[in-house]
N, C-alpha and C. Protein backbone atom coordinates (compact mmCIF):
# COMPACT_ATOMS: atom_id res chain seq x y z
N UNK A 1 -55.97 41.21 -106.38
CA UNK A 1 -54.59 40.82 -106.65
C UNK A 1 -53.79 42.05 -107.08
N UNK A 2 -52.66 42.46 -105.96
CA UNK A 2 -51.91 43.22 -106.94
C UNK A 2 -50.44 42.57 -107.31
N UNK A 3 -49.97 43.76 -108.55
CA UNK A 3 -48.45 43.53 -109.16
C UNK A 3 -47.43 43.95 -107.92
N UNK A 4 -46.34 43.12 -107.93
CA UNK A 4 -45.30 43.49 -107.11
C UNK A 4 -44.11 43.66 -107.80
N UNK A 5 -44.28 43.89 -108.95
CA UNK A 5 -42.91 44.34 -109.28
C UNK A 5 -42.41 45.71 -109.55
N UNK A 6 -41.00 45.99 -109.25
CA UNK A 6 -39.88 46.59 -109.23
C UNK A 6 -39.72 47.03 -110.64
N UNK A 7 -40.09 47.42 -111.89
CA UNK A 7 -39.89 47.42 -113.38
C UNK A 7 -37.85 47.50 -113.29
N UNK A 8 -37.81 49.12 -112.21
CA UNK A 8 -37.22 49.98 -112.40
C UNK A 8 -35.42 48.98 -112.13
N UNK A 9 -35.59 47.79 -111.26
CA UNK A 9 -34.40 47.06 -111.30
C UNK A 9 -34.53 46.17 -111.71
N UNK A 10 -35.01 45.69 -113.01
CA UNK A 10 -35.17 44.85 -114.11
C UNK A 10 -33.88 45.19 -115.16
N UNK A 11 -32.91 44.19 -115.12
CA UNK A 11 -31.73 44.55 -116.07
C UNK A 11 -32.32 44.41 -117.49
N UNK A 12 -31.50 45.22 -118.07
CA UNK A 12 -31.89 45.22 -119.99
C UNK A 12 -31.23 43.80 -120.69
N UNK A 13 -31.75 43.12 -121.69
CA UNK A 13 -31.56 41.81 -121.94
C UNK A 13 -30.30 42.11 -122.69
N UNK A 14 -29.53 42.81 -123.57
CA UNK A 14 -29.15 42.62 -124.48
C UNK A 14 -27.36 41.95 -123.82
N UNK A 15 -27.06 42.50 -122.70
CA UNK A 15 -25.88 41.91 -122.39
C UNK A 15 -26.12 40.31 -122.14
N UNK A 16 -27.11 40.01 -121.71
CA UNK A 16 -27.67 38.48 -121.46
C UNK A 16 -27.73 37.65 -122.82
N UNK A 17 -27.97 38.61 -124.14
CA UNK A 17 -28.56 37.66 -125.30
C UNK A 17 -26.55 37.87 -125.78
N UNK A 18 -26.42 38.97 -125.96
CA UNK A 18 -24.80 38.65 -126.10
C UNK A 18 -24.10 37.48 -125.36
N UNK A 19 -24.18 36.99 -123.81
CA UNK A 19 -23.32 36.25 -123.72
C UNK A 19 -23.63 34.86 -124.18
N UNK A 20 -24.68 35.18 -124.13
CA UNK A 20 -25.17 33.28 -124.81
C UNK A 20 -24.93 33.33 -126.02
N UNK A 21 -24.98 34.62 -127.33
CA UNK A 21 -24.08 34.69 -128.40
C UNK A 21 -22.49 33.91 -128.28
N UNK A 22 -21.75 34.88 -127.67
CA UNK A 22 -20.32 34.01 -127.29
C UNK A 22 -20.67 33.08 -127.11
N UNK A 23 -21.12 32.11 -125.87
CA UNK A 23 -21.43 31.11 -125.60
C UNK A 23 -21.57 29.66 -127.22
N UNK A 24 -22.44 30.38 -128.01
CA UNK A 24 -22.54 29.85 -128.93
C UNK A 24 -21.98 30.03 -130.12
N UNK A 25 -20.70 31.07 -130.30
CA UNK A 25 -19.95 30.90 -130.76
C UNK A 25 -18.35 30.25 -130.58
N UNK A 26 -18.53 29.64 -129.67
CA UNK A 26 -17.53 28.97 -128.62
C UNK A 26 -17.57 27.50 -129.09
N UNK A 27 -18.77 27.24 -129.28
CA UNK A 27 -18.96 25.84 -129.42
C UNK A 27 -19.39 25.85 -131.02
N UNK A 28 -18.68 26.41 -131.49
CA UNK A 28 -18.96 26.55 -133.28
C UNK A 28 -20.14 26.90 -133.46
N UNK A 29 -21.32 26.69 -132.77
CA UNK A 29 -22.77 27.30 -133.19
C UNK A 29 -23.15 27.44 -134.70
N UNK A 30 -24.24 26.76 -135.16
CA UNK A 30 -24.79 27.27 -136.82
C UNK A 30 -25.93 27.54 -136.66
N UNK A 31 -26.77 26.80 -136.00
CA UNK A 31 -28.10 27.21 -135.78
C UNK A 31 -28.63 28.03 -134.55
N UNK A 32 -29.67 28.75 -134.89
CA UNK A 32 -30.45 29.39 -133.73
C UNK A 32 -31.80 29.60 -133.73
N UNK A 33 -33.10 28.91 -132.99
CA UNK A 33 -34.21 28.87 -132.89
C UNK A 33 -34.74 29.65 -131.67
N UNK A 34 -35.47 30.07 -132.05
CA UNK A 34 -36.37 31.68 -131.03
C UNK A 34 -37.90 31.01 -131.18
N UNK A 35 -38.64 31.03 -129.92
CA UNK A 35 -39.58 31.06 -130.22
C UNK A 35 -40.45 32.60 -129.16
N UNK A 36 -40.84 33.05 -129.67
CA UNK A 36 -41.38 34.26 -129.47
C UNK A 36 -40.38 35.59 -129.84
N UNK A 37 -41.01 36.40 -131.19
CA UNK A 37 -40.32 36.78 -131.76
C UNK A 37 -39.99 38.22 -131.25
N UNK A 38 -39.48 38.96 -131.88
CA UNK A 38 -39.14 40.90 -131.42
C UNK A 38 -40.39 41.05 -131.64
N UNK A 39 -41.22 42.29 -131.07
CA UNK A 39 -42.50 42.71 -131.10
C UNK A 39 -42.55 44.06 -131.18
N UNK A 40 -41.11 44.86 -131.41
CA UNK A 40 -41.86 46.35 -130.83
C UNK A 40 -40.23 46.53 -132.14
N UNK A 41 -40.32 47.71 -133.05
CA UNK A 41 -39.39 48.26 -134.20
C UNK A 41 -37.98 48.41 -133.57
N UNK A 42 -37.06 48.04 -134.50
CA UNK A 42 -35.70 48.60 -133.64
C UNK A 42 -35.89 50.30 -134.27
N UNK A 43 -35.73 51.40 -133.51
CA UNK A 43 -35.56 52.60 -133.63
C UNK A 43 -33.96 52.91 -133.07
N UNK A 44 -33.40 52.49 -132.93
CA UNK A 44 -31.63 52.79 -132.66
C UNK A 44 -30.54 51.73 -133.41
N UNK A 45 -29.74 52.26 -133.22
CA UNK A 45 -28.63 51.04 -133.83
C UNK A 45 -27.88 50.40 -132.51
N UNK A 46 -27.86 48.72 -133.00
CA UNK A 46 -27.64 47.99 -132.00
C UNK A 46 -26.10 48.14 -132.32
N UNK A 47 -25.64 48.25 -131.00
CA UNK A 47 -24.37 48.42 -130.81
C UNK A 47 -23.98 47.55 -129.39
N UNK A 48 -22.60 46.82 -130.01
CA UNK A 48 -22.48 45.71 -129.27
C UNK A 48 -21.90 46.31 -127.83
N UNK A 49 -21.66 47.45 -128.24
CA UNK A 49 -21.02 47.80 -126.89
C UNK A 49 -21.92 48.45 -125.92
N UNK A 50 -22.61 48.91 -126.54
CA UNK A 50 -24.02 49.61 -125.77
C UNK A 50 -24.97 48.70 -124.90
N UNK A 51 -24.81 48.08 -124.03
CA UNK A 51 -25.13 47.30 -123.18
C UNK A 51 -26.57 47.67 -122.69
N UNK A 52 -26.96 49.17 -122.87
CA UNK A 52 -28.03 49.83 -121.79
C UNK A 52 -28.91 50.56 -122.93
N UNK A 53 -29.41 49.24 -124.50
CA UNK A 53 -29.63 50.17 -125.47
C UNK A 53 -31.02 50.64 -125.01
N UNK A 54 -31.81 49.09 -124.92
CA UNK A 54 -33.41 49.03 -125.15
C UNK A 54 -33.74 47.96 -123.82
N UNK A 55 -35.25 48.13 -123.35
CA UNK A 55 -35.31 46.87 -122.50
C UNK A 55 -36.33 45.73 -123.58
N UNK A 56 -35.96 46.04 -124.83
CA UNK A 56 -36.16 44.93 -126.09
C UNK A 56 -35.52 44.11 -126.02
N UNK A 57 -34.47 44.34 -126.48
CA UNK A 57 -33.40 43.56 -126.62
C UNK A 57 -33.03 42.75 -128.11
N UNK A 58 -34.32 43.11 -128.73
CA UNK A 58 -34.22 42.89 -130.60
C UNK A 58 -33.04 41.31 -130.31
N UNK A 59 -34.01 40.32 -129.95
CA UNK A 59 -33.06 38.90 -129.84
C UNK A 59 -33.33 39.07 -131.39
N UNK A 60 -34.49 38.80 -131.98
CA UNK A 60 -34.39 38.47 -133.46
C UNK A 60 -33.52 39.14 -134.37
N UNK A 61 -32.81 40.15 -134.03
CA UNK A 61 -31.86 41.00 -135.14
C UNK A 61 -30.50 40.23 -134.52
N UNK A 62 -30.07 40.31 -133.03
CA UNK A 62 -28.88 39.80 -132.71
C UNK A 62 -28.57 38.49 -133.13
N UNK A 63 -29.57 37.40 -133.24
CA UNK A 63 -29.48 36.16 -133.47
C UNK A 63 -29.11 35.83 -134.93
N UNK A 64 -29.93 36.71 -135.74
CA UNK A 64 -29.57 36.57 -137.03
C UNK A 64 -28.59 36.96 -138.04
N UNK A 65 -27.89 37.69 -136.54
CA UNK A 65 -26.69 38.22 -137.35
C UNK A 65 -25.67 37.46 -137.10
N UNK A 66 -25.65 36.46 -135.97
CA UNK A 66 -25.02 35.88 -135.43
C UNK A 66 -24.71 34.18 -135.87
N UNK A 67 -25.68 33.84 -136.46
CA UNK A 67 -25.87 32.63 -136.63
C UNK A 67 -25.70 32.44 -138.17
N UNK A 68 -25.51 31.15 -138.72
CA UNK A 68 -25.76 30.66 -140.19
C UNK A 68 -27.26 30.31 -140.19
N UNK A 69 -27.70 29.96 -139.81
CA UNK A 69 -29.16 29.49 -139.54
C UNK A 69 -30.12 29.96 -138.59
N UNK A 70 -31.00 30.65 -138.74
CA UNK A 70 -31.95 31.38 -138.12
C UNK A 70 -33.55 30.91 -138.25
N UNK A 71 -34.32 30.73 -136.87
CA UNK A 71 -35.68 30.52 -137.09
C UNK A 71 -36.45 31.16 -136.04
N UNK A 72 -36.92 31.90 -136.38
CA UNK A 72 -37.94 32.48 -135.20
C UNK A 72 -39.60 32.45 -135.58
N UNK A 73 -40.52 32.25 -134.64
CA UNK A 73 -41.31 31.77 -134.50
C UNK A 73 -42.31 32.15 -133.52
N UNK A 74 -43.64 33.21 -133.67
CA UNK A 74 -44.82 33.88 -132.88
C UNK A 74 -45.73 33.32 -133.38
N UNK A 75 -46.56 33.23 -132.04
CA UNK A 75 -48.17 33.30 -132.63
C UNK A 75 -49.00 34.87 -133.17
N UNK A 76 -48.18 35.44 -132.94
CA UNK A 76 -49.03 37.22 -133.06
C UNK A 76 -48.53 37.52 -134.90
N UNK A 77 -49.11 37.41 -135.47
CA UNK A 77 -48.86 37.90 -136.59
C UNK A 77 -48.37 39.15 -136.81
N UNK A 78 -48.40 40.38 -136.70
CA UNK A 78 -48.32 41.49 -136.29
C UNK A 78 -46.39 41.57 -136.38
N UNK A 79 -46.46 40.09 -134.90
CA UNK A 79 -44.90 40.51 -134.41
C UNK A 79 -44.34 39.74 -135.52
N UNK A 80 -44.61 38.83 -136.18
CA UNK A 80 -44.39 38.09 -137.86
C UNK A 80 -43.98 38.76 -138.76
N UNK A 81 -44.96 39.71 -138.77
CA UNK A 81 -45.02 40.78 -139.87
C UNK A 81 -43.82 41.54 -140.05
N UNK A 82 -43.62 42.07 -138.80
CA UNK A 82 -42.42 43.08 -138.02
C UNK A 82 -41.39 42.35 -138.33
N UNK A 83 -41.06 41.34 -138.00
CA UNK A 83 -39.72 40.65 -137.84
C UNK A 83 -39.12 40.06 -139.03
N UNK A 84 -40.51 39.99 -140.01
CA UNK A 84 -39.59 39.72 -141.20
C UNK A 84 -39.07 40.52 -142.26
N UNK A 85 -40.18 42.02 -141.94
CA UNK A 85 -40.12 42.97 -142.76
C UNK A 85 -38.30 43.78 -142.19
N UNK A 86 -38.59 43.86 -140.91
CA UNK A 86 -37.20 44.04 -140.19
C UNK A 86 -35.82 43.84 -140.51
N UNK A 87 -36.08 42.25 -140.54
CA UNK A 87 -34.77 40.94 -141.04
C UNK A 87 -34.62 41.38 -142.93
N UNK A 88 -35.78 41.51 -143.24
CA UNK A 88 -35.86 41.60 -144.53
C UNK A 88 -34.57 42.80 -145.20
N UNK A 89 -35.14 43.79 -144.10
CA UNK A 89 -34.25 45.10 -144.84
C UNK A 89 -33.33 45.35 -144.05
N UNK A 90 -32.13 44.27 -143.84
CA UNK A 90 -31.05 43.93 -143.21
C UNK A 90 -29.81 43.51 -144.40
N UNK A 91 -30.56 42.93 -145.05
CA UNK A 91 -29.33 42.36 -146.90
C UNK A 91 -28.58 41.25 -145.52
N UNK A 92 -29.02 40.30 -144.51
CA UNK A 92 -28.39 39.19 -143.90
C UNK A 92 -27.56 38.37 -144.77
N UNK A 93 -26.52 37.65 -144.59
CA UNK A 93 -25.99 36.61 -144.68
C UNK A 93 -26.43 35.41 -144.71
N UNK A 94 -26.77 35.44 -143.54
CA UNK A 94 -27.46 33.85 -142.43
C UNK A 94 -28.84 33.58 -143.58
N UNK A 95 -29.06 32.61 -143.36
CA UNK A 95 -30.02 31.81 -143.74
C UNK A 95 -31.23 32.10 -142.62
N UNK A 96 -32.36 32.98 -143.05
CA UNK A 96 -33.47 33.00 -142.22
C UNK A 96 -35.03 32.81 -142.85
N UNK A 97 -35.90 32.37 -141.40
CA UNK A 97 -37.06 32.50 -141.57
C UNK A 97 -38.15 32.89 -140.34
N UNK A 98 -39.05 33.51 -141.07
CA UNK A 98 -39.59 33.77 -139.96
C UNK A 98 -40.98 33.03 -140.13
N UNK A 99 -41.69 32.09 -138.86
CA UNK A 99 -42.90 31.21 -138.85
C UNK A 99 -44.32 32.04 -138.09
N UNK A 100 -45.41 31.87 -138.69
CA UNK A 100 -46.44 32.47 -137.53
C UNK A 100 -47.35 31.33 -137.19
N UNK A 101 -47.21 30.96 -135.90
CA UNK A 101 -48.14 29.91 -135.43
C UNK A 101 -47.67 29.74 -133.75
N UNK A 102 -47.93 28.42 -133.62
CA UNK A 102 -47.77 27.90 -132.28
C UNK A 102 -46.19 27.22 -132.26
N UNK A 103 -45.66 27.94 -131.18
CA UNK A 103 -44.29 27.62 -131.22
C UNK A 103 -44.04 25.92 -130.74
N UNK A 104 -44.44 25.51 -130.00
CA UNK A 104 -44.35 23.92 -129.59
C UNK A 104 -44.66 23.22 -131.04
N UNK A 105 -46.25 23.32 -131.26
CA UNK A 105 -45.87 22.95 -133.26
C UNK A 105 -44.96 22.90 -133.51
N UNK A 106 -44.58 24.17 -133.76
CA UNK A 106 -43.34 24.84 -134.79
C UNK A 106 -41.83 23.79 -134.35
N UNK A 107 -42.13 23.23 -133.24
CA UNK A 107 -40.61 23.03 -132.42
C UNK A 107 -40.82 21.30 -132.65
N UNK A 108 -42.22 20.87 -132.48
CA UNK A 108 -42.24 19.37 -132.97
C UNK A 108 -42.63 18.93 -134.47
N UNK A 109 -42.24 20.33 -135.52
CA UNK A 109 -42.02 19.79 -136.92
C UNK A 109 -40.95 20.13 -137.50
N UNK A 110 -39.96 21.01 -136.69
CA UNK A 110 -38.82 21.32 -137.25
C UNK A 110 -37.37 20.37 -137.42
N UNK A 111 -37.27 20.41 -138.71
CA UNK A 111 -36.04 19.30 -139.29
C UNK A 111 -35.02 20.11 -139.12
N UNK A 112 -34.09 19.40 -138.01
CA UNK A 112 -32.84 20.10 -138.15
C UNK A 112 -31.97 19.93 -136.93
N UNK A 113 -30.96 20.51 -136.70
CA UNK A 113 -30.37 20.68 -135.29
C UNK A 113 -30.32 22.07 -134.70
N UNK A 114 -30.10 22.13 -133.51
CA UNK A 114 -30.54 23.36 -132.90
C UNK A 114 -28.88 23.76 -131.86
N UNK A 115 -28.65 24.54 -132.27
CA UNK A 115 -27.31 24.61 -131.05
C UNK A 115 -27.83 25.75 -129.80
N UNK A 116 -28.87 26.72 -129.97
CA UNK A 116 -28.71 27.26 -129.24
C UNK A 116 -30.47 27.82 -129.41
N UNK A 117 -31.40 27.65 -128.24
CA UNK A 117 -32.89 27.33 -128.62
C UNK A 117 -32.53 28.71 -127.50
N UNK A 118 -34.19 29.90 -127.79
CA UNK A 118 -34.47 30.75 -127.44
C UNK A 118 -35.63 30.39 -127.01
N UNK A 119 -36.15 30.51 -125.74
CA UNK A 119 -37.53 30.86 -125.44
C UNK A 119 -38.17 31.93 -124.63
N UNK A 120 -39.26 33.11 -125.32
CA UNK A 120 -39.47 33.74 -125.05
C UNK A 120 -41.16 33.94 -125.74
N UNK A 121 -41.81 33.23 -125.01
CA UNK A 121 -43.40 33.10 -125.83
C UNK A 121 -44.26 33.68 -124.32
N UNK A 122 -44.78 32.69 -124.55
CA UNK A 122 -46.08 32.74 -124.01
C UNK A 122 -45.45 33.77 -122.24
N UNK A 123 -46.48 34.74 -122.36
CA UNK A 123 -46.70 35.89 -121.57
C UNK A 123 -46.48 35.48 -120.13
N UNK A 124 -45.75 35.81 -118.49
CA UNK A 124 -45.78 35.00 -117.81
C UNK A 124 -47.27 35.52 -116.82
N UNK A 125 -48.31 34.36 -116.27
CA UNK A 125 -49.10 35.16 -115.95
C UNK A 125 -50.71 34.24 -116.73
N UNK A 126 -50.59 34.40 -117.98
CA UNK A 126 -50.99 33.65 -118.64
C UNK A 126 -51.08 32.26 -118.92
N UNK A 127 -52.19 31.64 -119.01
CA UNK A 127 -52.32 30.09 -118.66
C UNK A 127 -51.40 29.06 -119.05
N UNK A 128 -51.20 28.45 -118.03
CA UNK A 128 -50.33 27.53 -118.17
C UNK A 128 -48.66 28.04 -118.70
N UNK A 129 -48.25 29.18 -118.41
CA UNK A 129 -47.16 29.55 -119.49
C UNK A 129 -45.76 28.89 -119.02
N UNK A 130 -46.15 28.79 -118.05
CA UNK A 130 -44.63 27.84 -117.29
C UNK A 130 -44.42 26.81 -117.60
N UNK A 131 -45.79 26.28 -117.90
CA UNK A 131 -45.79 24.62 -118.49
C UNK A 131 -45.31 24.44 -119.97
N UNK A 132 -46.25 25.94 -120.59
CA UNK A 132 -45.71 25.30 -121.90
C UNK A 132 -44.01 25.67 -122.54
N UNK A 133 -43.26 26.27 -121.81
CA UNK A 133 -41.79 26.68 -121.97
C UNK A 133 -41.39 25.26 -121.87
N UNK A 134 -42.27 24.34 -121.06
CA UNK A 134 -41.46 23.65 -120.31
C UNK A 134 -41.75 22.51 -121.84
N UNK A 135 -42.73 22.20 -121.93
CA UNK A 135 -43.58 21.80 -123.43
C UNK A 135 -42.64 21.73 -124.94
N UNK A 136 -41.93 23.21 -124.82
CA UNK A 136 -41.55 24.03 -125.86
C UNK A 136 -40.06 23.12 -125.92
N UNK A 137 -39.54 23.05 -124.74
CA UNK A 137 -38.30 22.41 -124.66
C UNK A 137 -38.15 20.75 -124.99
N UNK A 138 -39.37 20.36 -124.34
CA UNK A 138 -39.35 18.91 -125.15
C UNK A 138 -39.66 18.79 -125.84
N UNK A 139 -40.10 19.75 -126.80
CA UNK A 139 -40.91 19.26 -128.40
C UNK A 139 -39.37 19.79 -128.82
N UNK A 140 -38.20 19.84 -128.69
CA UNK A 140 -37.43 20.37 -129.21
C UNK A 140 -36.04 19.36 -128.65
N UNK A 141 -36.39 18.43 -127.86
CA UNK A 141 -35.32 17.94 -127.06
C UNK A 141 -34.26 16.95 -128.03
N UNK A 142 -35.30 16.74 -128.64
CA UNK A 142 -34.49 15.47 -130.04
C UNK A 142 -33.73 16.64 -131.04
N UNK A 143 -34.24 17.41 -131.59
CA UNK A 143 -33.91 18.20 -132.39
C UNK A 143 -32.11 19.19 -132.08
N UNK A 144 -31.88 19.04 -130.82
CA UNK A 144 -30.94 19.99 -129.71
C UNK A 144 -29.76 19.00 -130.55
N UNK A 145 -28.16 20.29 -130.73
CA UNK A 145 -27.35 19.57 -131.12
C UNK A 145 -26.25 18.69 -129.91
N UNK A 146 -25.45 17.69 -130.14
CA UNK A 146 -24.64 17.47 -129.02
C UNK A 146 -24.34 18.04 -127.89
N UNK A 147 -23.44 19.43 -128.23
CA UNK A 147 -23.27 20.93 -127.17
C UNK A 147 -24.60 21.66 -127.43
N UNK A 148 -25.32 21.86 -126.61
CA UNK A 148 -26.46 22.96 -126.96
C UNK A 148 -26.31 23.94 -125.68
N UNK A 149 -27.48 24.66 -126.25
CA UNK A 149 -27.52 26.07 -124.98
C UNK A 149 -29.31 26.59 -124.99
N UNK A 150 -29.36 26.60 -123.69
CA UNK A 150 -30.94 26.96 -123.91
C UNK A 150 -31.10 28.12 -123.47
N UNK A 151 -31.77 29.37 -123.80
CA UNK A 151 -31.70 30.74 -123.31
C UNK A 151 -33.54 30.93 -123.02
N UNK A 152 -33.86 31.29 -121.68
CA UNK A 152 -35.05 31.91 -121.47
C UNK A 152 -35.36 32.96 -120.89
N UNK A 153 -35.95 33.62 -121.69
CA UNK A 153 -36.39 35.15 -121.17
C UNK A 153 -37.07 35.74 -120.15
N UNK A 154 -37.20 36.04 -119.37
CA UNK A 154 -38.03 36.78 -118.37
C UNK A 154 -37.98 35.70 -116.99
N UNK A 155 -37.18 35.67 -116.76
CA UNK A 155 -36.86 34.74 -115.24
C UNK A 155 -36.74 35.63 -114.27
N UNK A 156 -36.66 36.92 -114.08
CA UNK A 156 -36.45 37.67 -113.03
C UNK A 156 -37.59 38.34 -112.50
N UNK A 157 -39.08 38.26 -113.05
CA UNK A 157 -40.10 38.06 -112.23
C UNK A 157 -41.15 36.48 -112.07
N UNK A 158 -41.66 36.97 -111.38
CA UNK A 158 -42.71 35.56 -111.49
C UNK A 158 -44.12 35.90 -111.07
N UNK A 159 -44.99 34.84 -111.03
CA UNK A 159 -46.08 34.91 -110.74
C UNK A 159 -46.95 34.08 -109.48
N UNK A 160 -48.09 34.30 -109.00
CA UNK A 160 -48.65 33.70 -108.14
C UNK A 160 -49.79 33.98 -108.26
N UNK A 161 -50.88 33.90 -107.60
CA UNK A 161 -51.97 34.05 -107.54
C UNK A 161 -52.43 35.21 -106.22
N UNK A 162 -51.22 35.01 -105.51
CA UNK A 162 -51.69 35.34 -104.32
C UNK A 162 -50.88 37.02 -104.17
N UNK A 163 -50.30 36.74 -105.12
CA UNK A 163 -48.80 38.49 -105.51
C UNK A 163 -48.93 38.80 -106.62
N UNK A 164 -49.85 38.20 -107.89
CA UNK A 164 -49.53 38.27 -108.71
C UNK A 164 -47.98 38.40 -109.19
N UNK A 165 -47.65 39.28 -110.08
CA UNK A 165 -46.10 39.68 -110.99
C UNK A 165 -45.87 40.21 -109.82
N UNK A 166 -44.53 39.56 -109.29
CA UNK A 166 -43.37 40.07 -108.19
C UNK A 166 -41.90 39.59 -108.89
N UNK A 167 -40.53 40.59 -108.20
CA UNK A 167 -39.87 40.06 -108.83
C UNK A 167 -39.65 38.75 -108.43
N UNK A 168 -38.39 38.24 -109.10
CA UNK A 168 -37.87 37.30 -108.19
C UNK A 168 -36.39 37.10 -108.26
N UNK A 169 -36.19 37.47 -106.94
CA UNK A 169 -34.59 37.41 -106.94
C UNK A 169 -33.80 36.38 -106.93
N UNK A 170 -33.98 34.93 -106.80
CA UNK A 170 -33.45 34.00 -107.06
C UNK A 170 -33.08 33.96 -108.90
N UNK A 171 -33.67 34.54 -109.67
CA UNK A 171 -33.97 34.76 -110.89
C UNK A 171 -33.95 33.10 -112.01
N UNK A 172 -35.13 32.69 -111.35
CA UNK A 172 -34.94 31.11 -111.41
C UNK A 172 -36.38 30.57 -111.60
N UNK A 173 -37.18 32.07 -111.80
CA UNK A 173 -38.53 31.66 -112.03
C UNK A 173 -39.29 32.12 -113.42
N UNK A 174 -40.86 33.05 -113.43
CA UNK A 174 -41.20 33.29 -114.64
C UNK A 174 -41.43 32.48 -115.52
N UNK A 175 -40.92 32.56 -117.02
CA UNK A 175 -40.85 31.80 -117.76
C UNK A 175 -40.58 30.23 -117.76
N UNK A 176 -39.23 30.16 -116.69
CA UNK A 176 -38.40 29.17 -116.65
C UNK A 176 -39.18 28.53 -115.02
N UNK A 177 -39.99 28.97 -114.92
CA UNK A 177 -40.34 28.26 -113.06
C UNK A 177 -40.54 26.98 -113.38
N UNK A 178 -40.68 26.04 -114.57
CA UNK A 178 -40.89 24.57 -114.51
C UNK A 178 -39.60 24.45 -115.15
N UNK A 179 -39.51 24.92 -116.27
CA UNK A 179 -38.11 24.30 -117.30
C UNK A 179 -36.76 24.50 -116.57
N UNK A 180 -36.71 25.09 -115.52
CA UNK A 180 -35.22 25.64 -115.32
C UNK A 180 -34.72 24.03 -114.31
N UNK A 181 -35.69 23.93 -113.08
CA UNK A 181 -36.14 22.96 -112.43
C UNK A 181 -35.56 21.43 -112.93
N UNK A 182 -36.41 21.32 -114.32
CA UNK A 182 -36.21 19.78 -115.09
C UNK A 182 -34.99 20.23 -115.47
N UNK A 183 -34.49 21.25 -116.19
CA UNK A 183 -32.96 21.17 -117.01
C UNK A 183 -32.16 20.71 -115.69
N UNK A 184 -32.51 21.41 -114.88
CA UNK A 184 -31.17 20.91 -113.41
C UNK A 184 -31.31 19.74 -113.48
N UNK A 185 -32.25 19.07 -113.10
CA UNK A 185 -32.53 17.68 -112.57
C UNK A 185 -31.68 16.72 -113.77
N UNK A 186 -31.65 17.28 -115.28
CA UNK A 186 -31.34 16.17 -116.04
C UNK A 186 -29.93 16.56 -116.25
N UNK A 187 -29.10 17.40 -115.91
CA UNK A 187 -27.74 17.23 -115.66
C UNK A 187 -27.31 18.86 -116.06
N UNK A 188 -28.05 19.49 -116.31
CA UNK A 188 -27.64 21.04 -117.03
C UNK A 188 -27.12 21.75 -116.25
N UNK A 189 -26.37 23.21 -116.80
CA UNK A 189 -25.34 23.90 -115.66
C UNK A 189 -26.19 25.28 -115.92
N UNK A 190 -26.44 26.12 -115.02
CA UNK A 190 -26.74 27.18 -115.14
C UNK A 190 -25.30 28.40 -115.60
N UNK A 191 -25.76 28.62 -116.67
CA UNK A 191 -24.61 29.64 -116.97
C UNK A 191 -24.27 30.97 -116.39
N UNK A 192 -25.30 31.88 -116.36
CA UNK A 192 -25.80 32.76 -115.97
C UNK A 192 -27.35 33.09 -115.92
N UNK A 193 -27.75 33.67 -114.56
CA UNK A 193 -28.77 34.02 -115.02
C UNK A 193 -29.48 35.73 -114.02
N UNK A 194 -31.01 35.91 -114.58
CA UNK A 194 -31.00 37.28 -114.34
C UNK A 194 -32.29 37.35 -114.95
N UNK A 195 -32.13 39.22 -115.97
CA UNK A 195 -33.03 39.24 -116.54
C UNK A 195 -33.62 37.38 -117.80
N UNK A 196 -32.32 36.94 -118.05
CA UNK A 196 -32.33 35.96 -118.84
C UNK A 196 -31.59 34.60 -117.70
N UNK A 197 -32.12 33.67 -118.28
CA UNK A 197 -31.69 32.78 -117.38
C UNK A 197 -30.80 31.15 -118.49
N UNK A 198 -29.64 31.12 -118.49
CA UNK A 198 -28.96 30.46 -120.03
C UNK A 198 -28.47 28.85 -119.02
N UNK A 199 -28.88 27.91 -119.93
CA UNK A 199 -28.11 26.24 -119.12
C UNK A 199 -27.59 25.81 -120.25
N UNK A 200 -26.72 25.50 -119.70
CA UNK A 200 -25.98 24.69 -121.07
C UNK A 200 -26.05 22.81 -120.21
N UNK A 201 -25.92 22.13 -121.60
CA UNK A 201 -25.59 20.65 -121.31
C UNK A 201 -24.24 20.01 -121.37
N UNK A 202 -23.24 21.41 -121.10
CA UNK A 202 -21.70 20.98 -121.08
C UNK A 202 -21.31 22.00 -120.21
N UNK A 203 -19.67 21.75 -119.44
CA UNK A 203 -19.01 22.45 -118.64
C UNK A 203 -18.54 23.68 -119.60
């Protein structure tokens, strides 16, 4: 099996996690849930205008600056560790926390409303990972506020067995190759999509 991907025309996330920012500050937005957290140090300063900072994209610093309510959520302890020590030495506003476990858990015990759910977990490639985004979204479907917005990460490659990691230019797969699918079917609009792929449940 080999990789077929392109790294080199893989867009950088951070203009993608910005517009679903607006997005969710449009619709008053208070809350914001991430599941799969930042994994690698911010070493630069995020600058909103700098579009072409990192191919990180530090969702967990943008989100929490952005929101009244913040929850992010890894199984890697490590990236736990990082993200809170990170958030920590920020002096935030927002109300945050950071969880280490299984994000579907995490998403079918959480009390609250959600205006704008992040998913970015499980590796694409890795078992079952399409399913469980897809998993991640219904353990979370009750919890979603009236206007919500769902943002998933890594839609612009995908996987097979037979290509392994290729891109994909429809940018409608990856992460989202089951969840993107059901959100259409149950009435959702694709906002934009790409390196990140965003549906909202309103015009």
């Amino acid at each position: 099996m080999h990789n077929y991907v392109d790294w080199s025309i893989r867009k950088k996330p951070f203009t993608f996690i910005k517009n679903a920012i607006d997005l969710f500050k449009q619709i008053n937005g208070k809350t914001i849930v991430e599941v799969g957290t930042m994994r690698t140090p911010l070493d630069h300063i995020i600058d909103e205008y700098d579009h072409e900072c990192c191919m990180e994209g530090h969702s967990s610093i943008l989100f929490a600056l952005a929101a009244d309510e913040f929850h992010t959520v890894d199984i890697d302890l490590s990236a736990s560790k990082l993200t809170f020590k990170t958030l920590d030495q920020m002096n935030l506003n927002s109300d945050w926390s950071v969880y280490n476990g299984d994000g579907i858990t995490f998403l079918n015990n959480f009390d609250g409303k959600i205006d704008l759910l992040f998913l970015d977990a499980w590796d694409i490639g890795t078992p079952e990972y399409a399913k469980n985004h897809l998993k991640a979204y219904l353990a979370a479907k009750d919890k979603l506020s009236t206007k919500h917005i769902i943002l998933i990460d890594d839609t612009d490659i995908n996987f097979t067995e037979e290509r392994g990691l290729h891109n994909d230019e429809d940018s409608m797969g990856g992460k989202g190759a089951e969840l993107v699918p059901f959100l259409l079917s149950t009435g959702y609009t694709v906002i934009f999509k790409g390196r990140q792929t965003c549906l909202t449940n309103f015009n």
